[in-house]
PDB file of N, CA and C in Angstrom:
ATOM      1  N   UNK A   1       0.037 -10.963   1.001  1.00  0.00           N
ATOM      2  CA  UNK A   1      -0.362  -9.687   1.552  1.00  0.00           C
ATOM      3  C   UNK A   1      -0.754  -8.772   0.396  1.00  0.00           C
ATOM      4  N   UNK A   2      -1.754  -7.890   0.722  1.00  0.00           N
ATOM      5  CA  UNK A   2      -2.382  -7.366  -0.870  1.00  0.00           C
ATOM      6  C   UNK A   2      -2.626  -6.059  -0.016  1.00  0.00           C
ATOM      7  N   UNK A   3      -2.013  -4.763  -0.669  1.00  0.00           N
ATOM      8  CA  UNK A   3      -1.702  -3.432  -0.031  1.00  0.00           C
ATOM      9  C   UNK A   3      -2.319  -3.099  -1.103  1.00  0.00           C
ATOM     10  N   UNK A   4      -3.600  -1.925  -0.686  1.00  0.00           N
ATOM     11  CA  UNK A   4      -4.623  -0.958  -1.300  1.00  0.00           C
ATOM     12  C   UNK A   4      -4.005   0.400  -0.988  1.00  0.00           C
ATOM     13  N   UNK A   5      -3.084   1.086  -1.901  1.00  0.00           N
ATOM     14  CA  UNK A   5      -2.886   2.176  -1.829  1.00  0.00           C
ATOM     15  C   UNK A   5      -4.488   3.214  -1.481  1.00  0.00           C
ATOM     16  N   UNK A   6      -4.832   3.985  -0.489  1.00  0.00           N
ATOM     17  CA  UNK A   6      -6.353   4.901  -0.822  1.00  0.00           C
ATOM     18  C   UNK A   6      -5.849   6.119  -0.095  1.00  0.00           C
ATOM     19  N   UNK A   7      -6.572   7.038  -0.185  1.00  0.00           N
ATOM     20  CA  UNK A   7      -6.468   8.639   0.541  1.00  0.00           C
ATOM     21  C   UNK A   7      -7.403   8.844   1.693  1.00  0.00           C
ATOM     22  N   UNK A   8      -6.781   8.889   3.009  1.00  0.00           N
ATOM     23  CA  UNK A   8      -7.360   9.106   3.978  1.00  0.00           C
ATOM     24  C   UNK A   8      -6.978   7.163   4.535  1.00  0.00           C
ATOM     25  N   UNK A   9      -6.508   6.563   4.306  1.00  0.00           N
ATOM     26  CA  UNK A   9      -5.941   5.347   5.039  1.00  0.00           C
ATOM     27  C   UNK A   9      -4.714   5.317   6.247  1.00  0.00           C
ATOM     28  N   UNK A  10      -4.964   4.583   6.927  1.00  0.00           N
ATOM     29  CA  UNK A  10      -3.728   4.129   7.861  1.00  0.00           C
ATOM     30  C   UNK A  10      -2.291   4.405   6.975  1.00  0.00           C
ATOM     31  N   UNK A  11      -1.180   4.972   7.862  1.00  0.00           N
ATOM     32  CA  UNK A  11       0.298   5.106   6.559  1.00  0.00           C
ATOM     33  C   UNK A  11       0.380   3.954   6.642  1.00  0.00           C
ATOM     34  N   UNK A  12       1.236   3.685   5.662  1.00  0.00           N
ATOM     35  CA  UNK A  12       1.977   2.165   5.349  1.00  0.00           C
ATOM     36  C   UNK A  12       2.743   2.046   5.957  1.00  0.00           C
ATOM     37  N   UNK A  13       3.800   2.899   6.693  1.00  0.00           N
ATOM     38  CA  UNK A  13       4.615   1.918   7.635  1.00  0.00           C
ATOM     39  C   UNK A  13       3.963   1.484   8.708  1.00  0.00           C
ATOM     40  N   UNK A  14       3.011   2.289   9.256  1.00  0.00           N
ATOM     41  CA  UNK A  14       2.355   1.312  10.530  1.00  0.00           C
ATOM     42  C   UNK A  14       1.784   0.244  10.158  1.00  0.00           C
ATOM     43  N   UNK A  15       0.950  -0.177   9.068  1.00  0.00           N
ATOM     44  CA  UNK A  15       0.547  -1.192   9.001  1.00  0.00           C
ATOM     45  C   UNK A  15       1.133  -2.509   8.519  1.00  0.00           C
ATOM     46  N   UNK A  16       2.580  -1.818   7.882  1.00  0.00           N
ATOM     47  CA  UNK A  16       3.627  -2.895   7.558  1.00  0.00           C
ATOM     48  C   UNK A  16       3.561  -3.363   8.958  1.00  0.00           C
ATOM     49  N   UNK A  17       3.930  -2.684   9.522  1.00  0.00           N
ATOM     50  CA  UNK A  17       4.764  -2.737  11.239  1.00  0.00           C
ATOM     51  C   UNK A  17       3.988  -3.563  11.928  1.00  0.00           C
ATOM     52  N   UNK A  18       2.734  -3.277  12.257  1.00  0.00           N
ATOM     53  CA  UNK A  18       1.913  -4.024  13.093  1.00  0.00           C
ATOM     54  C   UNK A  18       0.843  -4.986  12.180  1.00  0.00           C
ATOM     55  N   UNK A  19       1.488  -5.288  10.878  1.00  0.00           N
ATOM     56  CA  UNK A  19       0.736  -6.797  10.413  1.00  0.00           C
ATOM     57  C   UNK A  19       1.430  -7.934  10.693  1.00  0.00           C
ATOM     58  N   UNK A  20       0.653  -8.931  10.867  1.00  0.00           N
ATOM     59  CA  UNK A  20       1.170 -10.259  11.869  1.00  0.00           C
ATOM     60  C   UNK A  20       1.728 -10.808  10.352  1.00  0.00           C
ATOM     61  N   UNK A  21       0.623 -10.878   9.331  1.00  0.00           N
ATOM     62  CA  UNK A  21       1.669 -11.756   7.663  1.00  0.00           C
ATOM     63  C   UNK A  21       2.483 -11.064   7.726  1.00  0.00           C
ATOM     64  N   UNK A  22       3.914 -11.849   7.452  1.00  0.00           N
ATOM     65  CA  UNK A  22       4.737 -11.347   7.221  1.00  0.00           C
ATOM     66  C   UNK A  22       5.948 -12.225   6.195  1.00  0.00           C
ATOM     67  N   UNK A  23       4.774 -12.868   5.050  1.00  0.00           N
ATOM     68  CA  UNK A  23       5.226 -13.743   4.120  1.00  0.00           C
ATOM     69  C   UNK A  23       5.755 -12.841   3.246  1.00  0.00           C
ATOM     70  N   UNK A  24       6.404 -13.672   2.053  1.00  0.00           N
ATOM     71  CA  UNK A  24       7.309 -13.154   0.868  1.00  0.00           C
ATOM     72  C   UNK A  24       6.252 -12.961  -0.131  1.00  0.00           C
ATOM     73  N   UNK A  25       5.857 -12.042  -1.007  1.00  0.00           N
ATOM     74  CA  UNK A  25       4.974 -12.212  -1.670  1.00  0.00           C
ATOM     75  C   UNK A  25       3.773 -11.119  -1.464  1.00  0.00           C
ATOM     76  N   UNK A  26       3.145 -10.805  -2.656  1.00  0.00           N
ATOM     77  CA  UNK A  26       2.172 -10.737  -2.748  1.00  0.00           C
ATOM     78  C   UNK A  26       1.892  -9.211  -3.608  1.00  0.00           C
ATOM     79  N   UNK A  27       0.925  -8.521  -3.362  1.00  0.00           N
ATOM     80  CA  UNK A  27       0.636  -7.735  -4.617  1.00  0.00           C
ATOM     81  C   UNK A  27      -0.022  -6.198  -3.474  1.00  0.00           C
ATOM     82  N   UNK A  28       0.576  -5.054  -4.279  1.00  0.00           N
ATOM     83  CA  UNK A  28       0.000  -3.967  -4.516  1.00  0.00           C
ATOM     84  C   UNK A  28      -0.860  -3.421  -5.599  1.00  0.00           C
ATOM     85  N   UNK A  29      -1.797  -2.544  -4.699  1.00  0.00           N
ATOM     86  CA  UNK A  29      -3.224  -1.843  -5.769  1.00  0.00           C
ATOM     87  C   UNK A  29      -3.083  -0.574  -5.554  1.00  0.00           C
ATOM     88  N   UNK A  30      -2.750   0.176  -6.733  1.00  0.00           N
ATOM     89  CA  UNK A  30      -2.654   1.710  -7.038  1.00  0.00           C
ATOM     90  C   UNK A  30      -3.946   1.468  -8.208  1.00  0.00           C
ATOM     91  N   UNK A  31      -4.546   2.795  -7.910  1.00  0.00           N
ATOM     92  CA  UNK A  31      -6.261   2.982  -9.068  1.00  0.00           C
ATOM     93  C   UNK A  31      -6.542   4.399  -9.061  1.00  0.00           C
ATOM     94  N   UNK A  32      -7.452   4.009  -9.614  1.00  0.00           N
ATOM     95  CA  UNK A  32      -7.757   5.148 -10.493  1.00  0.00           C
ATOM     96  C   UNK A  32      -7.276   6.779 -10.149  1.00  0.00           C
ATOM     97  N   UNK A  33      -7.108   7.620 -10.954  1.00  0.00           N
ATOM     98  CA  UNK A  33      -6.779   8.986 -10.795  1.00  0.00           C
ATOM     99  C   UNK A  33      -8.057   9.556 -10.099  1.00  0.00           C
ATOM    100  N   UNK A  34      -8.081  10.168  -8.974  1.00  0.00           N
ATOM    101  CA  UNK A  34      -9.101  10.461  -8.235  1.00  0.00           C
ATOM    102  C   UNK A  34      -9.439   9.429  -7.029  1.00  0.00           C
ATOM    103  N   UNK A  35      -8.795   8.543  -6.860  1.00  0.00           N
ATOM    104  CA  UNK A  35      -8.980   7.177  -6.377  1.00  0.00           C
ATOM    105  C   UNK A  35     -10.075   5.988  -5.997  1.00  0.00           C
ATOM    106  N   UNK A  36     -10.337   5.530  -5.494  1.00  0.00           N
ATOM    107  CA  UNK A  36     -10.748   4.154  -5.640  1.00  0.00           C
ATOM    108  C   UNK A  36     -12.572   5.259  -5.021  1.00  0.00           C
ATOM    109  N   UNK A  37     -14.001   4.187  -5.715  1.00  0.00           N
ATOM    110  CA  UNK A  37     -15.078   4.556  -4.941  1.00  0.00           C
ATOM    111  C   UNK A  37     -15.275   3.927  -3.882  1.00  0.00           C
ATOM    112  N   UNK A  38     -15.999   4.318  -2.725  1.00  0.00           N
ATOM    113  CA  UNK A  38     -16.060   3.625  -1.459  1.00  0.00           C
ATOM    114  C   UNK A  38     -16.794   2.425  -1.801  1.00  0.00           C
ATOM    115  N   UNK A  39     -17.740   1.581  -2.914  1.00  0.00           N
ATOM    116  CA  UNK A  39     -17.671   0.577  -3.376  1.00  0.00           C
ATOM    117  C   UNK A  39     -16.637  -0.139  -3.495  1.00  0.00           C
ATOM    118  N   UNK A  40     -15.453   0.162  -4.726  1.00  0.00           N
ATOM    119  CA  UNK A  40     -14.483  -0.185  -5.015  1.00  0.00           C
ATOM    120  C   UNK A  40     -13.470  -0.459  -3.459  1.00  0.00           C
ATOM    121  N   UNK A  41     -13.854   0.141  -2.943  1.00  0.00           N
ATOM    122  CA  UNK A  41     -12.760   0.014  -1.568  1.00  0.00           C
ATOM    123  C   UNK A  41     -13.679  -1.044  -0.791  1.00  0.00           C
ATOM    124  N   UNK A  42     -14.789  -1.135  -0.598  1.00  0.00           N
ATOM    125  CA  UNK A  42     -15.376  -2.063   0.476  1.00  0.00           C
ATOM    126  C   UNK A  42     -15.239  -3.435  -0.371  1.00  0.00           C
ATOM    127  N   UNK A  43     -14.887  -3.103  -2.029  1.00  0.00           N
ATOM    128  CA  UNK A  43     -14.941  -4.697  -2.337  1.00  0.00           C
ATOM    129  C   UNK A  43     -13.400  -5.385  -1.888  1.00  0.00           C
ATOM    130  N   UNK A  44     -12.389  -4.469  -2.141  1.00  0.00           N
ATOM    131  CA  UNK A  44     -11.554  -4.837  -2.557  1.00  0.00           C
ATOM    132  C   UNK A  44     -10.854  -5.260  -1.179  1.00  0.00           C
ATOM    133  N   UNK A  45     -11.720  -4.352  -0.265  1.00  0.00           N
ATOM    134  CA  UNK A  45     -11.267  -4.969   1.324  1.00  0.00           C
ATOM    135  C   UNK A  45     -11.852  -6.283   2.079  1.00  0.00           C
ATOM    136  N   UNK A  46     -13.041  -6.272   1.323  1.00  0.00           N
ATOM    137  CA  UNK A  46     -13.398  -7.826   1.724  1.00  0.00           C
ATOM    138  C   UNK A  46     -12.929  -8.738   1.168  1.00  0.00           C
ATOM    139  N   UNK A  47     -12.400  -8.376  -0.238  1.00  0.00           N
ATOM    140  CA  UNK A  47     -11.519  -9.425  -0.953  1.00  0.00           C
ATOM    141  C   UNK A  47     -10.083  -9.819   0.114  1.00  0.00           C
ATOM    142  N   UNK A  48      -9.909  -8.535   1.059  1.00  0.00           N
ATOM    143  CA  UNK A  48      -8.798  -8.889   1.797  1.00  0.00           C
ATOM    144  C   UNK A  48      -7.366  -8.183   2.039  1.00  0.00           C
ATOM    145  N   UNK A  49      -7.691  -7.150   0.558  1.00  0.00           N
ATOM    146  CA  UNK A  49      -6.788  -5.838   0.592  1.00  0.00           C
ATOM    147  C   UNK A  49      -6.955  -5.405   2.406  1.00  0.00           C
ATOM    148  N   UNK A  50      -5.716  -4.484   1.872  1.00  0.00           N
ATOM    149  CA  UNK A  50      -5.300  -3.760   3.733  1.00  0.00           C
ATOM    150  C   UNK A  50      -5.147  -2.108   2.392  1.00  0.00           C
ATOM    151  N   UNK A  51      -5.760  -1.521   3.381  1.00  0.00           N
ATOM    152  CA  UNK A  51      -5.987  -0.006   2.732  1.00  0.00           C
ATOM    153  C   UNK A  51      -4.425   0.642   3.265  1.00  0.00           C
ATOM    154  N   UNK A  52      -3.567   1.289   2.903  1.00  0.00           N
ATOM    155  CA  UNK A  52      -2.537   1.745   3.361  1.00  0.00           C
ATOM    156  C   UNK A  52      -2.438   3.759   2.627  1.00  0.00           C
ATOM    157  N   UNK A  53      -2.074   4.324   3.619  1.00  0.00           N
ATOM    158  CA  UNK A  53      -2.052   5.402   3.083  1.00  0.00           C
ATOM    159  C   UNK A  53      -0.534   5.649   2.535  1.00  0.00           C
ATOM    160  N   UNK A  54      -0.312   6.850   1.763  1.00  0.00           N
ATOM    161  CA  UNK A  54       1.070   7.549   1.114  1.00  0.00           C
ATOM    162  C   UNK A  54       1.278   8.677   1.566  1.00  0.00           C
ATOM    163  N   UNK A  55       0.645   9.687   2.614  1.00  0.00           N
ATOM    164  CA  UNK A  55       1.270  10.449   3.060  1.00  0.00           C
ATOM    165  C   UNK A  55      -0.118  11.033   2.850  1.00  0.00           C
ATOM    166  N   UNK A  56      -0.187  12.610   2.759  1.00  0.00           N
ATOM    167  CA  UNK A  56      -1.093  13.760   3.100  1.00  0.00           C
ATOM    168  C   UNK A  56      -1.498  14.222   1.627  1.00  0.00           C
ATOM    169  N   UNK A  57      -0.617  14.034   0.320  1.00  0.00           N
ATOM    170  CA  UNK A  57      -0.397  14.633  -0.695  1.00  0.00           C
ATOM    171  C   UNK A  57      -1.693  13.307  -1.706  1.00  0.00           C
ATOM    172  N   UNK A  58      -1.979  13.896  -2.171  1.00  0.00           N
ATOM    173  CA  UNK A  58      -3.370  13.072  -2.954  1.00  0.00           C
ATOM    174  C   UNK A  58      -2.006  12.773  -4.580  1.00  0.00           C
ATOM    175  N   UNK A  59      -1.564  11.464  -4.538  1.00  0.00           N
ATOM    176  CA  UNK A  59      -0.525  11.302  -6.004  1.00  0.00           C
ATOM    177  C   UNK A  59      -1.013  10.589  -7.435  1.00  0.00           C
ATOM    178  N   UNK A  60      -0.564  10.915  -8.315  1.00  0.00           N
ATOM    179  CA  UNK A  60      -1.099  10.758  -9.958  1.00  0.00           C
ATOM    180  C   UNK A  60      -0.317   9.498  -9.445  1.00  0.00           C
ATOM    181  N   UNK A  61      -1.336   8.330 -10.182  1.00  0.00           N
ATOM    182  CA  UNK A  61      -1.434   7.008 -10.102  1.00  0.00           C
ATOM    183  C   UNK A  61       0.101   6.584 -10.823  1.00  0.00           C
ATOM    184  N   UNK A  62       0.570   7.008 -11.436  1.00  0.00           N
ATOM    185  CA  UNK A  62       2.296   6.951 -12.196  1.00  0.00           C
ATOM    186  C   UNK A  62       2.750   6.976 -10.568  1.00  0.00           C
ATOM    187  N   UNK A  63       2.655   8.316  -9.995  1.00  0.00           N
ATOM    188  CA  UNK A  63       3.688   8.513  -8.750  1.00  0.00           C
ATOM    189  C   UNK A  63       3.430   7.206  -7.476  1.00  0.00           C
ATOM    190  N   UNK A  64       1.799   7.238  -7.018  1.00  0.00           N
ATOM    191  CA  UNK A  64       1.955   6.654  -6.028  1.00  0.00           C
ATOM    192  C   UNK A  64       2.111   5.213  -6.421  1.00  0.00           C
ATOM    193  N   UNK A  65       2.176   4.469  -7.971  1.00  0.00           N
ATOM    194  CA  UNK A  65       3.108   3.123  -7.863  1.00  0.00           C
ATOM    195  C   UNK A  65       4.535   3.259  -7.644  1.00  0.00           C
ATOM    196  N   UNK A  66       5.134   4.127  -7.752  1.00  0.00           N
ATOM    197  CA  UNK A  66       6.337   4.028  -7.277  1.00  0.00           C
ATOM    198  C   UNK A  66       6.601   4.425  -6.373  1.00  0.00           C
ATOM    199  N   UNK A  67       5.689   5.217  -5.578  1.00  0.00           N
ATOM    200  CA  UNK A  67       5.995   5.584  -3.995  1.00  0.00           C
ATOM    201  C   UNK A  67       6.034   4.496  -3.308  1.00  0.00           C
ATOM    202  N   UNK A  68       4.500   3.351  -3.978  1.00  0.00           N
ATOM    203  CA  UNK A  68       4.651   1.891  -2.932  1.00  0.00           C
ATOM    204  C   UNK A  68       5.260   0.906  -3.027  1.00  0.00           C
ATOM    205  N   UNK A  69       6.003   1.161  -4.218  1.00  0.00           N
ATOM    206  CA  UNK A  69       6.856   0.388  -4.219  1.00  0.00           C
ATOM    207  C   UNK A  69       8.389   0.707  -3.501  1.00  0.00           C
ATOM    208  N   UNK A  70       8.767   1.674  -3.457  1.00  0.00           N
ATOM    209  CA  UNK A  70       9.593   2.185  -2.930  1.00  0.00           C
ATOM    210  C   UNK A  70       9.630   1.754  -1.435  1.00  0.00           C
ATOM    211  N   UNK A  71       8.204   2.348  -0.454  1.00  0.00           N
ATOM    212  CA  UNK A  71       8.046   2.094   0.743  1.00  0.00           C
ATOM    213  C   UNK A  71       8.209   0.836   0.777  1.00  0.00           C
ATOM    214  N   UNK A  72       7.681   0.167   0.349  1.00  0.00           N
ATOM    215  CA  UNK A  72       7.642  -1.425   0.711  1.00  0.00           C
ATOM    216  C   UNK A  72       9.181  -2.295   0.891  1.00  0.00           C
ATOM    217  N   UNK A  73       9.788  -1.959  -0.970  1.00  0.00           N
ATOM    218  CA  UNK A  73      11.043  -2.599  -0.739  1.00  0.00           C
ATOM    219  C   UNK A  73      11.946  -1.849   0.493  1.00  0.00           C
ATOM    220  N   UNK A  74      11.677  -0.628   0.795  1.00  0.00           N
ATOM    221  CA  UNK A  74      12.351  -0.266   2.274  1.00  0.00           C
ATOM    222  C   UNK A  74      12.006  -1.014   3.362  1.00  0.00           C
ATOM    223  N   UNK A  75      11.093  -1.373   3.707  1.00  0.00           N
ATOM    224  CA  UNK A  75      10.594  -2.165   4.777  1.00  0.00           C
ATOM    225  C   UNK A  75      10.709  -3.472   4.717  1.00  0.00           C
ATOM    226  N   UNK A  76      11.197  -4.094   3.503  1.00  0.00           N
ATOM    227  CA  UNK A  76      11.033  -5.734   3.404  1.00  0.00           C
ATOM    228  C   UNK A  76      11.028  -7.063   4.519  1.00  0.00           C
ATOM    229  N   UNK A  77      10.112  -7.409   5.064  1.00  0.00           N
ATOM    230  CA  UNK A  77      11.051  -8.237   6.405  1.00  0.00           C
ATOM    231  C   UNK A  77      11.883  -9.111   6.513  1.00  0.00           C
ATOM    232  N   UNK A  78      11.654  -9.624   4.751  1.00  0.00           N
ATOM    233  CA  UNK A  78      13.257 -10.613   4.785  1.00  0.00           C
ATOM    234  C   UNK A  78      13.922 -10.266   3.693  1.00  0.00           C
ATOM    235  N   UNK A  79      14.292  -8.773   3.766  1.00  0.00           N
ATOM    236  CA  UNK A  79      15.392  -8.611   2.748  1.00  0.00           C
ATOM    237  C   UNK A  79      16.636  -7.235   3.709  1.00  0.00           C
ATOM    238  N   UNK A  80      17.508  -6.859   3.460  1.00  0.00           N
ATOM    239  CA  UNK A  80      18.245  -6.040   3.900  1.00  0.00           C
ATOM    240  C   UNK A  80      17.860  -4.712   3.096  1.00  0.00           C
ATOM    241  N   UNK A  81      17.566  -3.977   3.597  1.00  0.00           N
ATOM    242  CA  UNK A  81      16.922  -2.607   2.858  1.00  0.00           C
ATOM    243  C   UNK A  81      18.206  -1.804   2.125  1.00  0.00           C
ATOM    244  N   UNK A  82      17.603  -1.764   1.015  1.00  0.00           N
ATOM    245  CA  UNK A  82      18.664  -0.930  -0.236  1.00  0.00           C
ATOM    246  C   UNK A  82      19.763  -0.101   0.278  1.00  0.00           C
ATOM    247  N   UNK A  83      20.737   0.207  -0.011  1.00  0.00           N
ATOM    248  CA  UNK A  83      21.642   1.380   0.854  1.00  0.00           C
ATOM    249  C   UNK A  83      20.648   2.895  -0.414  1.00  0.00           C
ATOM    250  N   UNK A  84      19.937   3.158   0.411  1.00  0.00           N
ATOM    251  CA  UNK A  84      19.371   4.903  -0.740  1.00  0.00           C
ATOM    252  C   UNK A  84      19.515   5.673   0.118  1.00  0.00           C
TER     253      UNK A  84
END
């Protein structure tokens, strides 16, 4: 599963929620400061990325890798979510 952090995307928990993969594995994309060009996004979605949003707040590429990472390991489907 390959999660495209972008601004103006679906949130990430819905699309955690209602994606059918639901394997162990796989990779997040946080980019550029200002974020990704709608090139950069149409490639990276035909490559197969899922565009996921972070909320309303536009975040410095430092913050929103650790926002998605955060969200994600909260949601894990085969792990027991952190006590935070």
């Amino acid at each position: 599963l390959a999660l495209l952090a972008a601004a103006g995307a679906p949130p990430l928990r819905s699309v955690l929620e209602n994606t059918k993969e639901k394997k162990a594995g796989g990779f997040l994309v946080v980019g550029p400061e200002g974020d990704f060009t709608d090139d950069e996004l149409a490639r990276l979605e035909e490559a197969g990325a899922i565009a996921v949003g972070l909320g309303p707040l536009r975040l410095r590429v430092e913050t929103a890798a650790v926002a998605i990472m955060a969200c994600v390991g909260m949601m894990h489907p085969a792990r027991e979510p952190p006590a935070c």
